[in-house]
PDB file of N, CA and C in Angstrom:
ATOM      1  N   UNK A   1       0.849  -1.171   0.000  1.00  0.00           N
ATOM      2  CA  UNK A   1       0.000   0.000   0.000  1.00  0.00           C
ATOM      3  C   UNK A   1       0.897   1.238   0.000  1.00  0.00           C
ATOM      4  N   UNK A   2       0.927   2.025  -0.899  1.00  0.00           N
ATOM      5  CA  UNK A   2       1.013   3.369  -0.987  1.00  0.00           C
ATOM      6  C   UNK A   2       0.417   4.225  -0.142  1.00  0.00           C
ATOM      7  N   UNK A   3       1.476   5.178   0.353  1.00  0.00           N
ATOM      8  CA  UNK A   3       0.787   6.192   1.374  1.00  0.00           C
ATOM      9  C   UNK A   3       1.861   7.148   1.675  1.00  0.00           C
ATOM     10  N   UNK A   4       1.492   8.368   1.844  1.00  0.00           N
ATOM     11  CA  UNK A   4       2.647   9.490   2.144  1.00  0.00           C
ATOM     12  C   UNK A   4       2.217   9.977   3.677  1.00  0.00           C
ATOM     13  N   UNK A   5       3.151  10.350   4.829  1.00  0.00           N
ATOM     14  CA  UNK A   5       2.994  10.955   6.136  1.00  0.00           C
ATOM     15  C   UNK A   5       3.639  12.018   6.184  1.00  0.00           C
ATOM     16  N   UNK A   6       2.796  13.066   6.922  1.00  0.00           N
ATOM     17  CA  UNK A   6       3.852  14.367   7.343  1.00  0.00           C
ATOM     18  C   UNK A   6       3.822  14.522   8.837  1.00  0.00           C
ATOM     19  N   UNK A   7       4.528  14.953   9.485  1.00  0.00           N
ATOM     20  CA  UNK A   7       4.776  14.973  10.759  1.00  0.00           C
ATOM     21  C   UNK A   7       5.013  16.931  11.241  1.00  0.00           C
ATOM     22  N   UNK A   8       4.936  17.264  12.508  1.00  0.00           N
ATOM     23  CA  UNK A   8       5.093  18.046  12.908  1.00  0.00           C
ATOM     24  C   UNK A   8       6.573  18.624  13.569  1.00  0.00           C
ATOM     25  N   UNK A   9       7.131  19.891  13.814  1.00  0.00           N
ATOM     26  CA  UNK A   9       7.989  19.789  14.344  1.00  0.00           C
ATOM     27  C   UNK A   9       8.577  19.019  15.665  1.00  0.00           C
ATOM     28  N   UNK A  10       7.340  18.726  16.731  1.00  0.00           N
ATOM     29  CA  UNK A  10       7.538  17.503  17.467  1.00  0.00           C
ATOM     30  C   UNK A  10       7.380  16.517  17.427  1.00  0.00           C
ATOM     31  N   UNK A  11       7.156  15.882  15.644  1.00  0.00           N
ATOM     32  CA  UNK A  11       7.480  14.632  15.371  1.00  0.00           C
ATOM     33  C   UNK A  11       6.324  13.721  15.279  1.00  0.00           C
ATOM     34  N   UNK A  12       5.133  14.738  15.877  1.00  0.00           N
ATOM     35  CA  UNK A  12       3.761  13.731  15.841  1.00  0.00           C
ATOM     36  C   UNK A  12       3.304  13.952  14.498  1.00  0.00           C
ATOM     37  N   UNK A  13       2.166  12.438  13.853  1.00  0.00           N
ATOM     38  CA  UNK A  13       1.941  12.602  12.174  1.00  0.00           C
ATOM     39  C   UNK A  13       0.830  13.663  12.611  1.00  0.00           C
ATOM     40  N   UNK A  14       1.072  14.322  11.204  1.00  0.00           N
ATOM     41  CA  UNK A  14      -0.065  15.504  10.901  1.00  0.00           C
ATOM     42  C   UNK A  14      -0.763  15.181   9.726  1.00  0.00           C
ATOM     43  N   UNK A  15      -0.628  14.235   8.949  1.00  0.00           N
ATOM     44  CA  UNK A  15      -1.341  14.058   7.878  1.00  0.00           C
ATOM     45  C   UNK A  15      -0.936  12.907   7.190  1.00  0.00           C
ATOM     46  N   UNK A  16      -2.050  11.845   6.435  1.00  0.00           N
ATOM     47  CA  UNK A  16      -1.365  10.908   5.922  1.00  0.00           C
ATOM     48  C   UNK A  16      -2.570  11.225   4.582  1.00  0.00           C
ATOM     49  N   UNK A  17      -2.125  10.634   3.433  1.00  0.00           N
ATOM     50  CA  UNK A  17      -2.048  10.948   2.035  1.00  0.00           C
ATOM     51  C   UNK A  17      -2.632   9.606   1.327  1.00  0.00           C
ATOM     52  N   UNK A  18      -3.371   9.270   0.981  1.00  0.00           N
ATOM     53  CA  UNK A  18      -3.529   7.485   0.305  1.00  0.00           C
ATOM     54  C   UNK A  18      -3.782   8.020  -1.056  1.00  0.00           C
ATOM     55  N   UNK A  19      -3.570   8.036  -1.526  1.00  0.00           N
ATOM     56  CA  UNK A  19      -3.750   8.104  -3.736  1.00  0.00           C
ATOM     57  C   UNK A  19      -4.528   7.003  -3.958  1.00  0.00           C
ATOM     58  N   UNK A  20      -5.619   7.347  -4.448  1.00  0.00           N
ATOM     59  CA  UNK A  20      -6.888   6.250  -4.950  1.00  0.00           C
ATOM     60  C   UNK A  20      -6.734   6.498  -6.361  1.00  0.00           C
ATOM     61  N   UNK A  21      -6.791   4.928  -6.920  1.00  0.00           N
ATOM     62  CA  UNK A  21      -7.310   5.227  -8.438  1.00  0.00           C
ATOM     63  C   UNK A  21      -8.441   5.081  -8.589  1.00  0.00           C
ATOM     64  N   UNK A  22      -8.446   6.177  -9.781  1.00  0.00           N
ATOM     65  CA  UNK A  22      -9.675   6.385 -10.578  1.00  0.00           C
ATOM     66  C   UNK A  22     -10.698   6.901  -8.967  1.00  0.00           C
ATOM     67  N   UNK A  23     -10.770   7.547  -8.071  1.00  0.00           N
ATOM     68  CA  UNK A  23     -10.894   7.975  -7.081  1.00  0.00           C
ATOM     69  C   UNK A  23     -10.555   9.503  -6.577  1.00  0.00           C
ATOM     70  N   UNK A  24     -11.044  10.531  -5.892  1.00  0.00           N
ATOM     71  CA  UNK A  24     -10.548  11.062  -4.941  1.00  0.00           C
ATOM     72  C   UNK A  24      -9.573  10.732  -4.126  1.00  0.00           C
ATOM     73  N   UNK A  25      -8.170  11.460  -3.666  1.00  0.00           N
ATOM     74  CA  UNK A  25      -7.565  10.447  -2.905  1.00  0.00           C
ATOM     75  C   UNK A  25      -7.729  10.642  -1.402  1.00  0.00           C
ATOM     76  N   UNK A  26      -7.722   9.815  -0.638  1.00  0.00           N
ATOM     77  CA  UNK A  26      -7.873  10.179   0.722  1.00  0.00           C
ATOM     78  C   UNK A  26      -7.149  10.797   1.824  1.00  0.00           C
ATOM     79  N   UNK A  27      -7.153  11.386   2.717  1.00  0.00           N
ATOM     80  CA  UNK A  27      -7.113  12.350   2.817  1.00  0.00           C
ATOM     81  C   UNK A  27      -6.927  12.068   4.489  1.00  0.00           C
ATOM     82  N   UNK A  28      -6.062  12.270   5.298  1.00  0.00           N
ATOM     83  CA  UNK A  28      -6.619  12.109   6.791  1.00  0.00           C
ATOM     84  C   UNK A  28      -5.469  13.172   6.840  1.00  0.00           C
ATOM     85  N   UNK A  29      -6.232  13.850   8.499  1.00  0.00           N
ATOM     86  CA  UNK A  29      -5.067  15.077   8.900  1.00  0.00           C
ATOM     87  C   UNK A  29      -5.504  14.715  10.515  1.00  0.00           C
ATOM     88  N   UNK A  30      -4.599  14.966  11.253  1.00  0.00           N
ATOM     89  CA  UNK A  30      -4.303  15.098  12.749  1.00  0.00           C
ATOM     90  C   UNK A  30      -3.660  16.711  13.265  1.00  0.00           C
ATOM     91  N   UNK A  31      -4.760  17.163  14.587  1.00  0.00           N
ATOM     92  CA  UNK A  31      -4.691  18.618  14.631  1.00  0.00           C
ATOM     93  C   UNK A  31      -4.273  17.961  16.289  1.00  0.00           C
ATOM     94  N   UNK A  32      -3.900  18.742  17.180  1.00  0.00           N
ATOM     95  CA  UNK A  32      -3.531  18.345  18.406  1.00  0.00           C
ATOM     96  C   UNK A  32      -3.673  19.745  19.552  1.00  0.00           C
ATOM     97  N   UNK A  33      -4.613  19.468  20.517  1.00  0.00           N
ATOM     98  CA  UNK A  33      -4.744  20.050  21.414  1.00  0.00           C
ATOM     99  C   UNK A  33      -4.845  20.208  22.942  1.00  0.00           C
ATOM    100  N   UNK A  34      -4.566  21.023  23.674  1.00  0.00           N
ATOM    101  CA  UNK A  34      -4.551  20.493  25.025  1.00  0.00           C
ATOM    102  C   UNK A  34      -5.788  20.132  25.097  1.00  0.00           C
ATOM    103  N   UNK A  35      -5.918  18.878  25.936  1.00  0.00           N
ATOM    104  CA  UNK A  35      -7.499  18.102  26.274  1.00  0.00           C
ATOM    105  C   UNK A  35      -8.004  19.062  27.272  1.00  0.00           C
ATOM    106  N   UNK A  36      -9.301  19.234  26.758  1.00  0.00           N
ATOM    107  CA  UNK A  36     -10.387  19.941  28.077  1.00  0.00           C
ATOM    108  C   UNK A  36     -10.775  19.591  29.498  1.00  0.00           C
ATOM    109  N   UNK A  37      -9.816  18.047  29.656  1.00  0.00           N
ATOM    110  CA  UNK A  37     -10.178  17.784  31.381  1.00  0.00           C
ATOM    111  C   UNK A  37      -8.918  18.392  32.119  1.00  0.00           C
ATOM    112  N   UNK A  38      -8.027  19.222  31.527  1.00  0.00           N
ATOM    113  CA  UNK A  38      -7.133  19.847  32.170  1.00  0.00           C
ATOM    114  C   UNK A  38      -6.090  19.051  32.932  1.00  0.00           C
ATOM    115  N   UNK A  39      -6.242  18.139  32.775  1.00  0.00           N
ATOM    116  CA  UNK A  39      -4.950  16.614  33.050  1.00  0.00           C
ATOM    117  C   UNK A  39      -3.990  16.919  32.440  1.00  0.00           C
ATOM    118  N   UNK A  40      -3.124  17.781  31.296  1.00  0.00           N
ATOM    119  CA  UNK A  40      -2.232  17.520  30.654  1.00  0.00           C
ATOM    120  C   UNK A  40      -2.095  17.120  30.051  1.00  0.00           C
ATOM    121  N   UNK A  41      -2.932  16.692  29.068  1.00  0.00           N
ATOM    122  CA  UNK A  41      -2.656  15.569  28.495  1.00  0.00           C
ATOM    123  C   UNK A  41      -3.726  15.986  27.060  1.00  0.00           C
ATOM    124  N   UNK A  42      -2.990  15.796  25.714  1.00  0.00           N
ATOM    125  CA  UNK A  42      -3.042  16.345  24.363  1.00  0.00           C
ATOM    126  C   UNK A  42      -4.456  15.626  24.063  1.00  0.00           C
ATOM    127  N   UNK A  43      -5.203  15.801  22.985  1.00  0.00           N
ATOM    128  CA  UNK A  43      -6.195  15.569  22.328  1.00  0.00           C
ATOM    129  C   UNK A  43      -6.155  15.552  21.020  1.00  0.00           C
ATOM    130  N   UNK A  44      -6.267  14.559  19.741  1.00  0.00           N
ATOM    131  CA  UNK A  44      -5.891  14.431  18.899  1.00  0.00           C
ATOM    132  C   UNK A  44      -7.010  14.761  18.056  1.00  0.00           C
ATOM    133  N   UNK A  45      -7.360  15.535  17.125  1.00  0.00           N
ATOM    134  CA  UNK A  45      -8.482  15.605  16.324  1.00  0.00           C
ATOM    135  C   UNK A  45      -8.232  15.003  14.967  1.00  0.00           C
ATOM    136  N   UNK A  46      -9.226  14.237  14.416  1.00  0.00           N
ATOM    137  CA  UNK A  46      -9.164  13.240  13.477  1.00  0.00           C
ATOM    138  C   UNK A  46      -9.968  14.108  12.453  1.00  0.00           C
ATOM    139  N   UNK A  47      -9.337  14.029  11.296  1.00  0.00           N
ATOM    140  CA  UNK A  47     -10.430  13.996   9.845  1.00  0.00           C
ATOM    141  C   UNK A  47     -10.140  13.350   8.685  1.00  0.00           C
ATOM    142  N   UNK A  48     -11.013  12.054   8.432  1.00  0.00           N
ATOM    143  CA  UNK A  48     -10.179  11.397   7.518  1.00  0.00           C
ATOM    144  C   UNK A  48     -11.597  11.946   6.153  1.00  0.00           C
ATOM    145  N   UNK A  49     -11.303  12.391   5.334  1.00  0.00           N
ATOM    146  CA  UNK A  49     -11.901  12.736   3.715  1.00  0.00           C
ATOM    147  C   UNK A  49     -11.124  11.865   3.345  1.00  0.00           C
ATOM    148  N   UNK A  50     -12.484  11.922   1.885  1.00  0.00           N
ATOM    149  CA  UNK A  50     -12.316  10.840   0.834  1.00  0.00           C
ATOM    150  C   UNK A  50     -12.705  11.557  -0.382  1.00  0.00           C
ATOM    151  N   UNK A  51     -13.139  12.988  -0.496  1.00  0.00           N
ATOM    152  CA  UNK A  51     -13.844  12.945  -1.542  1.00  0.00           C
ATOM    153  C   UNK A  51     -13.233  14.702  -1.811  1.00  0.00           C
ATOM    154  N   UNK A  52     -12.412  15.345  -0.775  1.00  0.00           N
ATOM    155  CA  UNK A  52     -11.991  16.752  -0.966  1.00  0.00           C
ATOM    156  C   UNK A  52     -13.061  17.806  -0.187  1.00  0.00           C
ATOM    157  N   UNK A  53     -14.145  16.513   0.320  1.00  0.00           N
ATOM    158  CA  UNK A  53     -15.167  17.993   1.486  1.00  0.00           C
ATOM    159  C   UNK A  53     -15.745  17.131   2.546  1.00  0.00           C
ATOM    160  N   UNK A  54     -16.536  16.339   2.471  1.00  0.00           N
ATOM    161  CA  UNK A  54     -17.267  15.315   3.163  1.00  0.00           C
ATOM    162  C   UNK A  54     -15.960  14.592   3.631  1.00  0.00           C
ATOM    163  N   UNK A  55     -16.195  14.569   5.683  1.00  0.00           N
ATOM    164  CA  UNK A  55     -15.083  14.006   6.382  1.00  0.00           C
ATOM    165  C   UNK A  55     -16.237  13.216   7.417  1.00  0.00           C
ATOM    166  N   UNK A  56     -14.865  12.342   7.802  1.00  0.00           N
ATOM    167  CA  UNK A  56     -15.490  11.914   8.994  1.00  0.00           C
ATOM    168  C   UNK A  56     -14.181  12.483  10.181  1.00  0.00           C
ATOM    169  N   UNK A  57     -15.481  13.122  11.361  1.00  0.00           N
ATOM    170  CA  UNK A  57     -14.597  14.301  12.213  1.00  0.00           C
ATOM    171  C   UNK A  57     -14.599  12.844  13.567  1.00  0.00           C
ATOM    172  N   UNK A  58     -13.371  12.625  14.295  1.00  0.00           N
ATOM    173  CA  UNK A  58     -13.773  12.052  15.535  1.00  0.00           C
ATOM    174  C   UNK A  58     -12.260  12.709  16.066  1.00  0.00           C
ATOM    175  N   UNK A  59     -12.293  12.738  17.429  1.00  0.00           N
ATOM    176  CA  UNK A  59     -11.011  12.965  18.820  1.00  0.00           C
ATOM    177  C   UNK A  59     -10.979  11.975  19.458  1.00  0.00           C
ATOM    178  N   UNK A  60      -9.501  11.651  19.991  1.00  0.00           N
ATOM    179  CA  UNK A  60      -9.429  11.116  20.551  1.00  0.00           C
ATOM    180  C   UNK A  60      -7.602  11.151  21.032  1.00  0.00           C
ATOM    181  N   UNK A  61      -7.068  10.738  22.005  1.00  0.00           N
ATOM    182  CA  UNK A  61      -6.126  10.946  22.532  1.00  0.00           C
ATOM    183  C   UNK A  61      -5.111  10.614  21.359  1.00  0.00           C
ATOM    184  N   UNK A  62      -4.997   9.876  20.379  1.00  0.00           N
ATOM    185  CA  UNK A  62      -3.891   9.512  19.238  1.00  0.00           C
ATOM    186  C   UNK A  62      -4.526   9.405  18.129  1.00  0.00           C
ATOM    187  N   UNK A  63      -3.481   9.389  16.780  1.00  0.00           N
ATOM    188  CA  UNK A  63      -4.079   9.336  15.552  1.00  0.00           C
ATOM    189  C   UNK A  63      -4.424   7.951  15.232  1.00  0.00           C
ATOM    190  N   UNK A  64      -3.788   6.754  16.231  1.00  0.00           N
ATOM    191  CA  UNK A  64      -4.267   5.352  15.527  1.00  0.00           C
ATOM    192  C   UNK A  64      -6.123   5.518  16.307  1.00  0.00           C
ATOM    193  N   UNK A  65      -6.171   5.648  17.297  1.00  0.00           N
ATOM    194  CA  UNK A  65      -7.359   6.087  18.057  1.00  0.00           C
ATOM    195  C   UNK A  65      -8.905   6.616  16.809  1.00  0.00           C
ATOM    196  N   UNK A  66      -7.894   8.012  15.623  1.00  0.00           N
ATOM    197  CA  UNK A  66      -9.127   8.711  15.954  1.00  0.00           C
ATOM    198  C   UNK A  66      -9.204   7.890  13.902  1.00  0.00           C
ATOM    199  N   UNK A  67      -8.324   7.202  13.792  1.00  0.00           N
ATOM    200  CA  UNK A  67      -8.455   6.222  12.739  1.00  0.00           C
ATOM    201  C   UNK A  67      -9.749   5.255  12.978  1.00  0.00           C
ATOM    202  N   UNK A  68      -9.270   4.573  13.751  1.00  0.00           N
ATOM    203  CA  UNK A  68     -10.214   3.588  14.749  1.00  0.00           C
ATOM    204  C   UNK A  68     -11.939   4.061  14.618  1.00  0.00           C
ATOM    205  N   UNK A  69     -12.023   5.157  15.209  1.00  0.00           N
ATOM    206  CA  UNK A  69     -13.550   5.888  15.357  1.00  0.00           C
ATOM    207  C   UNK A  69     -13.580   5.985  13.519  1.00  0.00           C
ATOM    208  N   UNK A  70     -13.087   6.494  12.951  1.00  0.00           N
ATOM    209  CA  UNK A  70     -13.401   6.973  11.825  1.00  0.00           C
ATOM    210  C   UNK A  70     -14.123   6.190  10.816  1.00  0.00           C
ATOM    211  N   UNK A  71     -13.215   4.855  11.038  1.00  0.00           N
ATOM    212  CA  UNK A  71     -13.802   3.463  10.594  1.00  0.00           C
ATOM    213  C   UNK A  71     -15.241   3.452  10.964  1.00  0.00           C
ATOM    214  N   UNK A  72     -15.092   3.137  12.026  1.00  0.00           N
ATOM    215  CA  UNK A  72     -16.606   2.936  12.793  1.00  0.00           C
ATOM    216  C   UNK A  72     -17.226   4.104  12.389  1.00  0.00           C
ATOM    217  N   UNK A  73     -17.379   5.142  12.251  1.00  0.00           N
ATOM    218  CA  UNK A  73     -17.940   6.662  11.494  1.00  0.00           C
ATOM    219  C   UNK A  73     -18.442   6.165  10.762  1.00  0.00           C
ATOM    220  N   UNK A  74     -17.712   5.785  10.115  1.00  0.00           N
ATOM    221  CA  UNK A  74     -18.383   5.515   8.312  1.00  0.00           C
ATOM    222  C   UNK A  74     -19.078   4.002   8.643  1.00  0.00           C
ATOM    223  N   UNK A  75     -18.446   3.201   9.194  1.00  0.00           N
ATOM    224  CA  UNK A  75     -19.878   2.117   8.906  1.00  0.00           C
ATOM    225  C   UNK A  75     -21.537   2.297   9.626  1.00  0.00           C
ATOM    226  N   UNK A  76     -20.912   3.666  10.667  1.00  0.00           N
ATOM    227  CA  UNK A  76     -22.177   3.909  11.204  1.00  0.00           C
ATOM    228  C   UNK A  76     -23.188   4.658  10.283  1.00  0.00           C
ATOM    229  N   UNK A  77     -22.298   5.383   9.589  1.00  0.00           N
ATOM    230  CA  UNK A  77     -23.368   6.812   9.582  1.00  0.00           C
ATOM    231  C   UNK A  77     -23.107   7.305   7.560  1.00  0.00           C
ATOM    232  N   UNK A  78     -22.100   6.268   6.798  1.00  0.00           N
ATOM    233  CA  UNK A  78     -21.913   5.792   5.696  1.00  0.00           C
ATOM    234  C   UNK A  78     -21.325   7.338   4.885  1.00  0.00           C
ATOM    235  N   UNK A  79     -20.393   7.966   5.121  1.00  0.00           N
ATOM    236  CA  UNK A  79     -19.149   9.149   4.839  1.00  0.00           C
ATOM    237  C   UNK A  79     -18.752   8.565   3.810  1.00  0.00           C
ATOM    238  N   UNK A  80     -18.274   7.662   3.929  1.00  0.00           N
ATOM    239  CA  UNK A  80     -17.064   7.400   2.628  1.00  0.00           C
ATOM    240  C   UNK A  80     -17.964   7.638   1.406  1.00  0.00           C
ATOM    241  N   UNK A  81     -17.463   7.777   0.584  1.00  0.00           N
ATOM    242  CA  UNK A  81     -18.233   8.099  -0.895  1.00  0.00           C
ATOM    243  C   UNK A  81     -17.746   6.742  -1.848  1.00  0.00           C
ATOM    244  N   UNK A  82     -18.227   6.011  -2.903  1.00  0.00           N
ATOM    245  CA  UNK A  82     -17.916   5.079  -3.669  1.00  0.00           C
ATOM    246  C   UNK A  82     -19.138   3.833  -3.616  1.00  0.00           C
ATOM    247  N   UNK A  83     -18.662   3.025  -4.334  1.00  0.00           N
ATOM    248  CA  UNK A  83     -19.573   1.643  -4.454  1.00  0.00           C
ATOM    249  C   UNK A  83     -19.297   1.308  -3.000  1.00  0.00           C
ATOM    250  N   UNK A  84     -19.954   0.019  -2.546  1.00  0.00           N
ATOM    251  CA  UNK A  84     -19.945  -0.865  -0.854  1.00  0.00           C
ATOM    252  C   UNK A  84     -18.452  -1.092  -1.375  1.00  0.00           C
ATOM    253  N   UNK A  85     -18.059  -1.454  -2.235  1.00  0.00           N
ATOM    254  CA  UNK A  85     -17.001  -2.236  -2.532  1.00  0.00           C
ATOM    255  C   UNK A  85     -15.558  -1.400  -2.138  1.00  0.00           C
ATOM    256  N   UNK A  86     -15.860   0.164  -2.878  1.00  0.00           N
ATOM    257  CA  UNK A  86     -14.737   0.850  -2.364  1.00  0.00           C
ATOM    258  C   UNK A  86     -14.943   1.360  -1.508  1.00  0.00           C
ATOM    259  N   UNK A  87     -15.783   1.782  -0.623  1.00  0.00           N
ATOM    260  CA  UNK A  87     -15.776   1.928   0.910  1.00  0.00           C
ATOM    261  C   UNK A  87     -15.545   1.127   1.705  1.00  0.00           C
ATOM    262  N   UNK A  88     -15.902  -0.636   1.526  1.00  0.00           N
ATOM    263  CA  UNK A  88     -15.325  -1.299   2.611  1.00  0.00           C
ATOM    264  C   UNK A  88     -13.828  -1.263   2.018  1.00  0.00           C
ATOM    265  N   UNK A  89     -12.949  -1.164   0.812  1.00  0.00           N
ATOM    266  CA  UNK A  89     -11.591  -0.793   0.547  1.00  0.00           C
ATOM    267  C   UNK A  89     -11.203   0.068   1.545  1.00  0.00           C
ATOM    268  N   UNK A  90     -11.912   1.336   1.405  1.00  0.00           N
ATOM    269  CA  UNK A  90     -10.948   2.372   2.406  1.00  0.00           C
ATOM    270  C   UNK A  90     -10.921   2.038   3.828  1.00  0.00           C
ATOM    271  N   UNK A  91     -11.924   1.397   3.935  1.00  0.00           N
ATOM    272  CA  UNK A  91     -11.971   0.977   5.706  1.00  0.00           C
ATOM    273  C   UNK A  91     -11.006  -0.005   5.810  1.00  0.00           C
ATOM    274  N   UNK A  92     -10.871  -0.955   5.237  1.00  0.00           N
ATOM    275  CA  UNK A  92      -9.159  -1.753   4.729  1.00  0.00           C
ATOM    276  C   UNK A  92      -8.120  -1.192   4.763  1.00  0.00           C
ATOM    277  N   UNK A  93      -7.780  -0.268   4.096  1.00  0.00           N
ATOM    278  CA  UNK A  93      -6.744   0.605   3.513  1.00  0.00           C
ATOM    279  C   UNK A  93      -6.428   1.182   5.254  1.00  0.00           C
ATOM    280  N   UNK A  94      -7.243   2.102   5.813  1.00  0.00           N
ATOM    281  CA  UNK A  94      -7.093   2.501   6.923  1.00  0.00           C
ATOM    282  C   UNK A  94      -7.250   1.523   8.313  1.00  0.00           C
ATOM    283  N   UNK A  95      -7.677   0.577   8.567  1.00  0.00           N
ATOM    284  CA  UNK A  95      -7.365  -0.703   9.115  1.00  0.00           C
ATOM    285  C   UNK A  95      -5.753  -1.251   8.510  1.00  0.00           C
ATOM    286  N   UNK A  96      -5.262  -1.292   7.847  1.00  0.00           N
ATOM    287  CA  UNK A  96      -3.651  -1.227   7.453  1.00  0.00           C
ATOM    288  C   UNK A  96      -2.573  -0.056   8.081  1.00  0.00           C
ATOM    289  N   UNK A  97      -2.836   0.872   7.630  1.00  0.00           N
ATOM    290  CA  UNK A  97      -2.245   2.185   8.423  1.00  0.00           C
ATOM    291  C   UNK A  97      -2.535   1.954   9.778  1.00  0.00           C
ATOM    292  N   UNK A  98      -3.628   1.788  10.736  1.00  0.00           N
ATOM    293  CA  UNK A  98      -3.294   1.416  11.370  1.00  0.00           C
ATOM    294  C   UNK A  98      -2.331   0.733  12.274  1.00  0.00           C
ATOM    295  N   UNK A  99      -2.669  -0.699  11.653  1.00  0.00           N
ATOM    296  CA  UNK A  99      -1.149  -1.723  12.054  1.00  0.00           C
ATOM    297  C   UNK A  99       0.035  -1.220  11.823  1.00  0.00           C
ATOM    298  N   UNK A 100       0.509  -0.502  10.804  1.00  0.00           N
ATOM    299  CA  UNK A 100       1.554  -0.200  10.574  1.00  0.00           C
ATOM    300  C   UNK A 100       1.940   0.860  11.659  1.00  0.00           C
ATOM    301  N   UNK A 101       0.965   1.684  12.310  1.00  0.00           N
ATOM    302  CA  UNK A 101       1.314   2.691  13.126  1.00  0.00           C
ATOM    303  C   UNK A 101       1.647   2.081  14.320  1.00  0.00           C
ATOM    304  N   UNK A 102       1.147   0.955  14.412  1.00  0.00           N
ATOM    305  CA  UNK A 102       1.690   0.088  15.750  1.00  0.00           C
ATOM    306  C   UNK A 102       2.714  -0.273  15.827  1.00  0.00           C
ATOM    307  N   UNK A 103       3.223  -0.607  14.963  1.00  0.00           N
ATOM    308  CA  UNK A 103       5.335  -1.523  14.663  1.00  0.00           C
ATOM    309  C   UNK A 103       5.575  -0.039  15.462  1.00  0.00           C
TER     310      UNK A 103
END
């Protein structure tokens, strides 16, 4: 799988890149903020697009995290744009990135 990452000056990803053929390519970005329970502790905002407008928005403490919800986003509430066929793809595609963010 093809995929490009950009990272921030402290090294956390800020954006990952998937190139779809014959597709929109997809699109995920990670924004990072202090969390609102005042613990210290960062808050990761998720938006993974597929189509250049229509996202699926979820937070959560990391980017494998707000991957995770995003999945579940779309099988809940059906974001991704394409046939069943290439939407359960991207939920694949990003179920991969995933794992890989785990090594």
């Amino acid at each position: 799988m093809n995929y490009k990452t950009k990272t921030d000056n402290k090294g956390r990803l800020t954006e990952i890149h998937v190139p779809l053929e014959g597709q929109h390519d997809m699109v995920c970005t990670f924004n990072y903020s202090p969390s609102i329970m005042g613990d210290g502790t960062t808050a990761c905002h998720t938006r993974v697009c597929d189509d250049g407008c229509t996202a699926a928005l979820c937070c959560g403490r990391t980017p494998k995290q707000g991957l995770v919800e995003a999945i579940e986003t779309d099988s809940k509430h059906n974001v991704f744009h394409g046939t069943d066929e290439q939407k359960l793809a991207k939920r694949n595609i990003l179920r991969k990135i995933i794992c890989s963010l785990m090594d």
